[in-house]
C-alpha atoms as a PDB file:
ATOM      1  CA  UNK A   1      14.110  18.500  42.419  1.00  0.00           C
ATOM      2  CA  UNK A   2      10.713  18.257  42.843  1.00  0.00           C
ATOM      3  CA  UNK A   3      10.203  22.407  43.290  1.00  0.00           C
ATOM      4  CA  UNK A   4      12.256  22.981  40.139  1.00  0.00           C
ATOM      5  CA  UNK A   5       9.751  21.346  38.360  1.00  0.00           C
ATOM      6  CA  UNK A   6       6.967  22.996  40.024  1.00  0.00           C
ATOM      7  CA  UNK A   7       8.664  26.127  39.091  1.00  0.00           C
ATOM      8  CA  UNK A   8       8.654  25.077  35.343  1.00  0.00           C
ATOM      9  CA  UNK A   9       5.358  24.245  35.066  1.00  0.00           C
ATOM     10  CA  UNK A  10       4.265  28.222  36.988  1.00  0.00           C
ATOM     11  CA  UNK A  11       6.544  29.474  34.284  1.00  0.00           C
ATOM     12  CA  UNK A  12       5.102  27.748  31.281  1.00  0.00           C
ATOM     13  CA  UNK A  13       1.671  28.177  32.440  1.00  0.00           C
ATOM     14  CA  UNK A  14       2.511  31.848  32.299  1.00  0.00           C
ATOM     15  CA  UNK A  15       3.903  32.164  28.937  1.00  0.00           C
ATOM     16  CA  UNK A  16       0.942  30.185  28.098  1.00  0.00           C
ATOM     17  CA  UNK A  17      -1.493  32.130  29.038  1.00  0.00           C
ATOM     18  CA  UNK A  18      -4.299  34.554  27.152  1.00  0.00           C
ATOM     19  CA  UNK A  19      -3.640  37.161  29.644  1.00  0.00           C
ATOM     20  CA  UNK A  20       0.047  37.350  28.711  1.00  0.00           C
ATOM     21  CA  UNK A  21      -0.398  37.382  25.173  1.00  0.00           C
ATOM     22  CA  UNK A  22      -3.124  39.746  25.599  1.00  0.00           C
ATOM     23  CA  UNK A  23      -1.010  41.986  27.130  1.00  0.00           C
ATOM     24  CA  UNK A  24       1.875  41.703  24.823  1.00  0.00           C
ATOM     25  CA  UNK A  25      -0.545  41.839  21.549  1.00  0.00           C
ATOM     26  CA  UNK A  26      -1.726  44.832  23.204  1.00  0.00           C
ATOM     27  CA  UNK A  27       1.308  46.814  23.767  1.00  0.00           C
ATOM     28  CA  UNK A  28       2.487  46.035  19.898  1.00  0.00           C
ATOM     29  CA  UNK A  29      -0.802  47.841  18.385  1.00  0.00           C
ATOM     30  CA  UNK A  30      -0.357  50.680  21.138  1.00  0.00           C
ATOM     31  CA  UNK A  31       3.480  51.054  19.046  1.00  0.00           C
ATOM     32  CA  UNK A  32       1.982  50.589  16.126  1.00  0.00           C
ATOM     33  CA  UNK A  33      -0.622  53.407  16.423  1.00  0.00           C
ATOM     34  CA  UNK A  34       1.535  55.268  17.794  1.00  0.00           C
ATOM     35  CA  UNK A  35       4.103  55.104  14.444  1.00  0.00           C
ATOM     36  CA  UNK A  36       0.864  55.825  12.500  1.00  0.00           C
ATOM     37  CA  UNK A  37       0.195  58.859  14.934  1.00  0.00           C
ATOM     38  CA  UNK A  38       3.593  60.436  14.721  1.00  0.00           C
ATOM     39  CA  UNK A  39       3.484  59.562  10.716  1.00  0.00           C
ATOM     40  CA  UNK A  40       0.218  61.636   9.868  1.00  0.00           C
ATOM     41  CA  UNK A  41       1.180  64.294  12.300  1.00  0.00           C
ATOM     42  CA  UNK A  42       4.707  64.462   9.910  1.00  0.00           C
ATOM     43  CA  UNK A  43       2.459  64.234   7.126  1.00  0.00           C
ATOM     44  CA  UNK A  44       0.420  67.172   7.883  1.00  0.00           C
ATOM     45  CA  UNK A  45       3.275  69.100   8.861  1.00  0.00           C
ATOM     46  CA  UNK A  46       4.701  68.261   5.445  1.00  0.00           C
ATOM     47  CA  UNK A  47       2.279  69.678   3.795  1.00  0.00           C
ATOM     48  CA  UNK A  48       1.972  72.573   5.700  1.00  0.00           C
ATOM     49  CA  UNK A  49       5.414  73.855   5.636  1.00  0.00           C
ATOM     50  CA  UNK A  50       5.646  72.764   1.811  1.00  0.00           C
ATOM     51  CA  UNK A  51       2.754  74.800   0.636  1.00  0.00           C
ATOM     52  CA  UNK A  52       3.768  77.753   2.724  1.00  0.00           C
ATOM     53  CA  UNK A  53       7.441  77.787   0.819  1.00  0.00           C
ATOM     54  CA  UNK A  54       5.438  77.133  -2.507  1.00  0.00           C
ATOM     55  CA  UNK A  55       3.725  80.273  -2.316  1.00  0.00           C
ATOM     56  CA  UNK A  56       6.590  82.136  -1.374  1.00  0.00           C
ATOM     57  CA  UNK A  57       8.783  80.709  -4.116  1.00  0.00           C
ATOM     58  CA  UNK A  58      11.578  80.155  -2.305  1.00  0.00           C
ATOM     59  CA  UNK A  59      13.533  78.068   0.268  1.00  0.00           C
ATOM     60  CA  UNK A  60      16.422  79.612   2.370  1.00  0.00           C
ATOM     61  CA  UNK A  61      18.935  77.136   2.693  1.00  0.00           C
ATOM     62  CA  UNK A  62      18.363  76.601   6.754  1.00  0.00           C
ATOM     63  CA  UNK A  63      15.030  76.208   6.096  1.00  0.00           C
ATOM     64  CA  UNK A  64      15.729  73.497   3.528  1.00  0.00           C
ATOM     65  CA  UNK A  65      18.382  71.913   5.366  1.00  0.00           C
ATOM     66  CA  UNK A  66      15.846  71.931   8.854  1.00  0.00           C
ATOM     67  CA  UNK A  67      12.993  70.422   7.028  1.00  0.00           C
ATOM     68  CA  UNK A  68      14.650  67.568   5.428  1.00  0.00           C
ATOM     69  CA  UNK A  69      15.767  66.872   8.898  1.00  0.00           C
ATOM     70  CA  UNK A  70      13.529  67.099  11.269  1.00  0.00           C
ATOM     71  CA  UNK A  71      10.334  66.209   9.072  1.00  0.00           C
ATOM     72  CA  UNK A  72      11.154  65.160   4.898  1.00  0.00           C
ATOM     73  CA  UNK A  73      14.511  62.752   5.671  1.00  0.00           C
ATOM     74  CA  UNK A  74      12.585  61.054   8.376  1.00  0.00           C
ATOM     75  CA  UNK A  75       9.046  60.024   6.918  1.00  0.00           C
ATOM     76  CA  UNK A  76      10.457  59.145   3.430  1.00  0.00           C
ATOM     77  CA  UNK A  77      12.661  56.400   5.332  1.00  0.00           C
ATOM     78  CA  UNK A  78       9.633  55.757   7.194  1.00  0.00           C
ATOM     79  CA  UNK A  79       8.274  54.206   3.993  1.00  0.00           C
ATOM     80  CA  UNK A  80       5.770  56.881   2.782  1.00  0.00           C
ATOM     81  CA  UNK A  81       5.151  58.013   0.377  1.00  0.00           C
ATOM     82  CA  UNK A  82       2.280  59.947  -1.985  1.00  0.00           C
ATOM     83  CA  UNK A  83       1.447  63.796  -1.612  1.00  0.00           C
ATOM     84  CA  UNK A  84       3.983  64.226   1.014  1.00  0.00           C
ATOM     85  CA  UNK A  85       6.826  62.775  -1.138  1.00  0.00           C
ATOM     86  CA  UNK A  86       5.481  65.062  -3.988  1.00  0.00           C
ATOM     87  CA  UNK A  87       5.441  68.223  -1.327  1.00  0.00           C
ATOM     88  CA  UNK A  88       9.030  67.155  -0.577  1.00  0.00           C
ATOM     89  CA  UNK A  89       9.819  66.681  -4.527  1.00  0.00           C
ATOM     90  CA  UNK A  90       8.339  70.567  -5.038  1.00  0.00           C
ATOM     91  CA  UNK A  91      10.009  71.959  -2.405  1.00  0.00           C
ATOM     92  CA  UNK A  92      13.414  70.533  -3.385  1.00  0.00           C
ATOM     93  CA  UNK A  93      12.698  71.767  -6.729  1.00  0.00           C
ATOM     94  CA  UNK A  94      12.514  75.278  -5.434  1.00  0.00           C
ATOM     95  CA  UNK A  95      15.187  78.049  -6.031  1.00  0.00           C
ATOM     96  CA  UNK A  96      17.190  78.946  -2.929  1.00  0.00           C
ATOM     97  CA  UNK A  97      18.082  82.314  -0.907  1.00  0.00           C
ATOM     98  CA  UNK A  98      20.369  82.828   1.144  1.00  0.00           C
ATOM     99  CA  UNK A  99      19.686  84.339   4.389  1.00  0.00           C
ATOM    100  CA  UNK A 100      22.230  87.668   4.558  1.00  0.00           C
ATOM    101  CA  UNK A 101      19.920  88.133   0.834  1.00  0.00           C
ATOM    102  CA  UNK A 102      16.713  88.011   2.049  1.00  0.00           C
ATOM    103  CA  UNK A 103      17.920  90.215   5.489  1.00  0.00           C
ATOM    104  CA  UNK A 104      19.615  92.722   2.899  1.00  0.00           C
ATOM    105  CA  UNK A 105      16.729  92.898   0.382  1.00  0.00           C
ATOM    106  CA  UNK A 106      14.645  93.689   3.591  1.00  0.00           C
ATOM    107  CA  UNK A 107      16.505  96.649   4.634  1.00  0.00           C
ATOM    108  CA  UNK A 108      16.126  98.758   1.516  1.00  0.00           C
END
């Protein structure tokens, strides 16, 4: 009897300590910049793409349907929101081609 309570008081002392709680504190920020990371490297890639189909004029259906999945679906569920919701806004505003058009169009 007496080690199990030996063994409780190790344990507690454990969870107890700075060391522990260092460590755990620790690893949440390291997740947390790492969200923030991943977000502004979506954000710049957001705004990157976007202005590139704004100039054009245009957005190919793919194109459209590959950006709002890999990049505009994910960071607006993220929570964000300002320019790069705008960007996503514009470029779902543009008028859309369809690939055989643009290929055809390019052969004449």
């Amino acid at each position: 009897m007496h080690w199990i309570e030996m063994l409780i008081t190790i344990a507690g002392s454990v969870f107890a300590s700075s060391g522990l709680w260092t460590l755990i504190l620790y690893k949440a920020k390291q997740k947390d910049t790492g969200l923030l990371l991943t977000r502004g490297m979506a954000h710049y890639q957001i705004i990157e793409e976007g202005q590139k189909f704004i100039e054009r004029g245009w957005i190919a259906h793919e194109e459209y349907d590959d950006f709002m999945k890999y990049l505009g679906d994910p960071y607006l569920e993220s929570g964000s929101n300002g320019l790069a919701k705008k960007m996503i806004d514009d470029i779902s505003d543009l008028p859309f081609k369809s690939i055989s058009s643009i290929h055809s169009t390019m052969d004449h």
